[in-house]
Protein backbone atom coordinates (compact mmCIF):
# COMPACT_ATOMS: atom_id res chain seq x y z
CA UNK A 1 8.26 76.24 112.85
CA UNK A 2 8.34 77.79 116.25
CA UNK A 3 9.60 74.19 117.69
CA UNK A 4 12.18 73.67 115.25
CA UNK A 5 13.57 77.15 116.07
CA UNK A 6 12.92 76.87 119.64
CA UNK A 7 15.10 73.66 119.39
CA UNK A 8 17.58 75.45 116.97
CA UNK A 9 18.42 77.71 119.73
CA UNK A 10 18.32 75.93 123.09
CA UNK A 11 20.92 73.14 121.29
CA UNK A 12 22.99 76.10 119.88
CA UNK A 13 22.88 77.95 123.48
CA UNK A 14 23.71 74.39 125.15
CA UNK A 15 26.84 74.19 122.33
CA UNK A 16 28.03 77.67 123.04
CA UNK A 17 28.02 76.69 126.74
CA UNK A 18 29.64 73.92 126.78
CA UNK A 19 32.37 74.99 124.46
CA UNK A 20 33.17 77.71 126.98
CA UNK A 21 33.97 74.44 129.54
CA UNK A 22 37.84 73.46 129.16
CA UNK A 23 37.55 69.35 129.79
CA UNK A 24 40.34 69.63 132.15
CA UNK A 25 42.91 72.17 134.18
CA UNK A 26 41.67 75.56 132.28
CA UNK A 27 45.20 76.56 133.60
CA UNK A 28 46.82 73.77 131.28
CA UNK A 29 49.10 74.71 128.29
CA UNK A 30 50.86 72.17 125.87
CA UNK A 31 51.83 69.76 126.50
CA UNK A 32 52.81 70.19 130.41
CA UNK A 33 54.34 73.61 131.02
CA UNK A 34 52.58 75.25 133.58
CA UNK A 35 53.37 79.31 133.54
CA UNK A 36 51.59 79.79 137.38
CA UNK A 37 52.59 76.84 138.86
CA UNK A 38 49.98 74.60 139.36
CA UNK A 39 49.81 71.04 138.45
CA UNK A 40 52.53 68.90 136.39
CA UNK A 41 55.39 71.35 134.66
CA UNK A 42 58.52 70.67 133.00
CA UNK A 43 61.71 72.85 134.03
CA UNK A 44 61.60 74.97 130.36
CA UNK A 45 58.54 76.23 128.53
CA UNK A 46 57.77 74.71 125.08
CA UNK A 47 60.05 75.86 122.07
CA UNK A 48 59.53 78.33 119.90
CA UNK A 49 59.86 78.79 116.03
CA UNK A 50 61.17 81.63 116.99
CA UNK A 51 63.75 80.37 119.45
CA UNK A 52 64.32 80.75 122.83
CA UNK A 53 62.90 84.08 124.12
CA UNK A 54 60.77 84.15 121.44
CA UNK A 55 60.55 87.27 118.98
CA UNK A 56 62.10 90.11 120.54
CA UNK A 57 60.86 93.59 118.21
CA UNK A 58 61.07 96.02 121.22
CA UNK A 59 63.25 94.96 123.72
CA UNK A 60 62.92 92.19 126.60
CA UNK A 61 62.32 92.73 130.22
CA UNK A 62 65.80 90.38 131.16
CA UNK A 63 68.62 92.14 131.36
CA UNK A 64 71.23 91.54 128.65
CA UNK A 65 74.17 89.85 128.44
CA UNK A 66 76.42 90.50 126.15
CA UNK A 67 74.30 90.74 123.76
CA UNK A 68 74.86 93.39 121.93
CA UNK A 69 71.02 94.67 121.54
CA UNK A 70 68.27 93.36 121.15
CA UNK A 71 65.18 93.52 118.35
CA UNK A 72 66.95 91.51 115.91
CA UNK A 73 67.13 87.69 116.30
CA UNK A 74 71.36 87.85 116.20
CA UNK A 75 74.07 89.97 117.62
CA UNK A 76 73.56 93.48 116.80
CA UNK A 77 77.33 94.29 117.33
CA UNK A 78 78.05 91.48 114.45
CA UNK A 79 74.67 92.11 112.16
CA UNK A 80 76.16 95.95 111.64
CA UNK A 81 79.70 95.21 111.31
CA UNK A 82 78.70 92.65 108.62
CA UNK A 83 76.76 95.38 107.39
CA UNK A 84 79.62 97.55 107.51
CA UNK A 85 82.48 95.27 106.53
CA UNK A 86 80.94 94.42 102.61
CA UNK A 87 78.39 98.17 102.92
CA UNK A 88 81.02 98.20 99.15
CA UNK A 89 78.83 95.48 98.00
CA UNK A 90 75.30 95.14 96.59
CA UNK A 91 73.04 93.52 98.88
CA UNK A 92 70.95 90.84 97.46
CA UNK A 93 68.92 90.23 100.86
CA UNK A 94 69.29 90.43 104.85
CA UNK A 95 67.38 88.81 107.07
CA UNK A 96 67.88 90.16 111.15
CA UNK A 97 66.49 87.30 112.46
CA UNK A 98 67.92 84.60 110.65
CA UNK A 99 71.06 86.28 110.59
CA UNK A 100 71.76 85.97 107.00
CA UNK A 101 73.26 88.54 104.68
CA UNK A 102 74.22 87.85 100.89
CA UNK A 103 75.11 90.43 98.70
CA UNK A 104 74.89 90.38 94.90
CA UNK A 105 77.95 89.94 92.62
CA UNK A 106 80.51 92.72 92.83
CA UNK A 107 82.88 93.39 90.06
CA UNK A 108 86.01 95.47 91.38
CA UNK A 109 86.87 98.75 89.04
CA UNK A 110 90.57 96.95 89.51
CA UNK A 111 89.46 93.54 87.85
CA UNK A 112 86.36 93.90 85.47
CA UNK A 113 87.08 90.07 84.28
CA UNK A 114 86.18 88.80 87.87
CA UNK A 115 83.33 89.09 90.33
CA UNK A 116 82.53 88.36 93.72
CA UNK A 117 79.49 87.39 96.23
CA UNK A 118 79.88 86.95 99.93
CA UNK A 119 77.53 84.90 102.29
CA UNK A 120 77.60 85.70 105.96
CA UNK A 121 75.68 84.07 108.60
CA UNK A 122 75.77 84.75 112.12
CA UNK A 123 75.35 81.89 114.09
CA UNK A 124 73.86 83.64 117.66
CA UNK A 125 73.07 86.61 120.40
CA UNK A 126 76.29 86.45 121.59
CA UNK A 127 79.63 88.28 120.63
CA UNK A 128 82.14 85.48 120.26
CA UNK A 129 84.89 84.62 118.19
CA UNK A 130 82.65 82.02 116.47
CA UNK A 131 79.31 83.34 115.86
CA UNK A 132 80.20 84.82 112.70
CA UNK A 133 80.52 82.26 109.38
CA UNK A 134 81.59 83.80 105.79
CA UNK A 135 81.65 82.15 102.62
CA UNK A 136 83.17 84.06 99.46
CA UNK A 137 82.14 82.78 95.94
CA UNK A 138 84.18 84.20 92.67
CA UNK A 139 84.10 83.83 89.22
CA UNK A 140 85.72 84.75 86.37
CA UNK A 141 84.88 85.13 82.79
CA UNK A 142 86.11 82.61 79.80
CA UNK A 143 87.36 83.04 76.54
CA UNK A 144 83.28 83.44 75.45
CA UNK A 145 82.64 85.56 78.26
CA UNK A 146 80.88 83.85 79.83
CA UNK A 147 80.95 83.65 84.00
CA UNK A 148 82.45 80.17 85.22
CA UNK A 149 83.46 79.33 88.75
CA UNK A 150 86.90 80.11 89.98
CA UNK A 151 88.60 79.15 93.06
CA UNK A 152 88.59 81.55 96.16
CA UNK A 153 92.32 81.14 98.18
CA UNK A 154 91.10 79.35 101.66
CA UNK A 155 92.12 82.26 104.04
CA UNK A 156 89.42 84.83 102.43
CA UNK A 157 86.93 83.60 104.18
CA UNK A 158 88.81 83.63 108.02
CA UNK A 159 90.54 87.10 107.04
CA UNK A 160 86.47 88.42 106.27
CA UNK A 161 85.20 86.55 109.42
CA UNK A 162 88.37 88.32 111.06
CA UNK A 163 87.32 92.01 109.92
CA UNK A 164 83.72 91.31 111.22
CA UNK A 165 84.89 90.54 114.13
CA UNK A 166 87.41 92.99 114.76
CA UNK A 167 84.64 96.24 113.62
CA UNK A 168 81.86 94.29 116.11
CA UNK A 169 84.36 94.81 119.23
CA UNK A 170 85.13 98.36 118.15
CA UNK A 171 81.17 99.02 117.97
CA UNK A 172 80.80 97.16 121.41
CA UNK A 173 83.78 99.07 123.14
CA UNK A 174 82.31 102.93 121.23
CA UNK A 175 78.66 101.89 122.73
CA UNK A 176 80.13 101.27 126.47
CA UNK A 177 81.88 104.88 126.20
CA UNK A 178 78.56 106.65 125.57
């Protein structure tokens, strides 16, 4: 018994060794990228499920441009004046990262036969003209009352899109004042 566990340990301590041993450049990191410089490297580090830049919670040490923020995975100049642009409607969920907000139905006090939900997704970090995309679903009820699908005119969507847009450069333009 004093073999066997002699043996037991001298093959686990030669295991535990030689696992410590990278095969190869200990510097290496998939597949090429080399973050000190030595050996092989490609021009960009690998990608990220989190995108480019990775997850940001607390800020970045690059400066930003035009950015609007950062700690969110979108444009914190369009993320709140999504926010505030449907803040009427029930939210049904919003995700910061992905940059997607879509609120529950909402039944106007002015037309309690009708109901609406709006989809908003915002498309980057930067404030432009088309990094915001809207989609507004309605219905309506039928003779059972029951909810069916109605059509929504084509310009609702650009004229929400439009409103975002126009309360994002007024938050921009009141956070460079202060």
């Amino acid at each position: 018994m004093g073999v066997r566990f002699t043996l037991t340990l001298a093959v686990t301590a030669l295991i535990a060794s030689l696992s410590g041993c990278a095969w190869g450049d200990p510097d290496s990191t998939y597949p090429e990228y080399q973050r000190h410089g030595r050996g092989p490297h490609t021009a960009t580090p690998p990608e990220s499920v989190f995108g480019q830049g990775g997850l940001s919670l607390f800020g970045t040490d690059e400066p930003e441009v035009d950015q609007g923020g950062s700690g969110i995975g979108v444009n914190s100049y369009l993320w709140r004046a999504s926010l505030d642009t449907i803040s009427f409607m029930p939210l049904a969920s919003a995700d910061p990262f992905g940059g997607v907000i879509i609120t529950d139905w909402y039944t106007p006090a002015e037309a309690p036969e009708e109901r609406l939900k709006v989809n908003i997704v915002i498309l980057g970090r930067q404030l432009r003209a088309d990094g915001v995309r809207a989609s507004v679903f309605r219905q309506q009820r039928d003779g059972s009352g029951a909810w069916v699908d109605a059509a929504v005119a084509p310009e609702t969507a650009t004229e929400l899109e439009n409103a975002i847009l126009t309360r994002a450069r007024q938050l921009r333009i009141a956070s460079a004042d202060s």
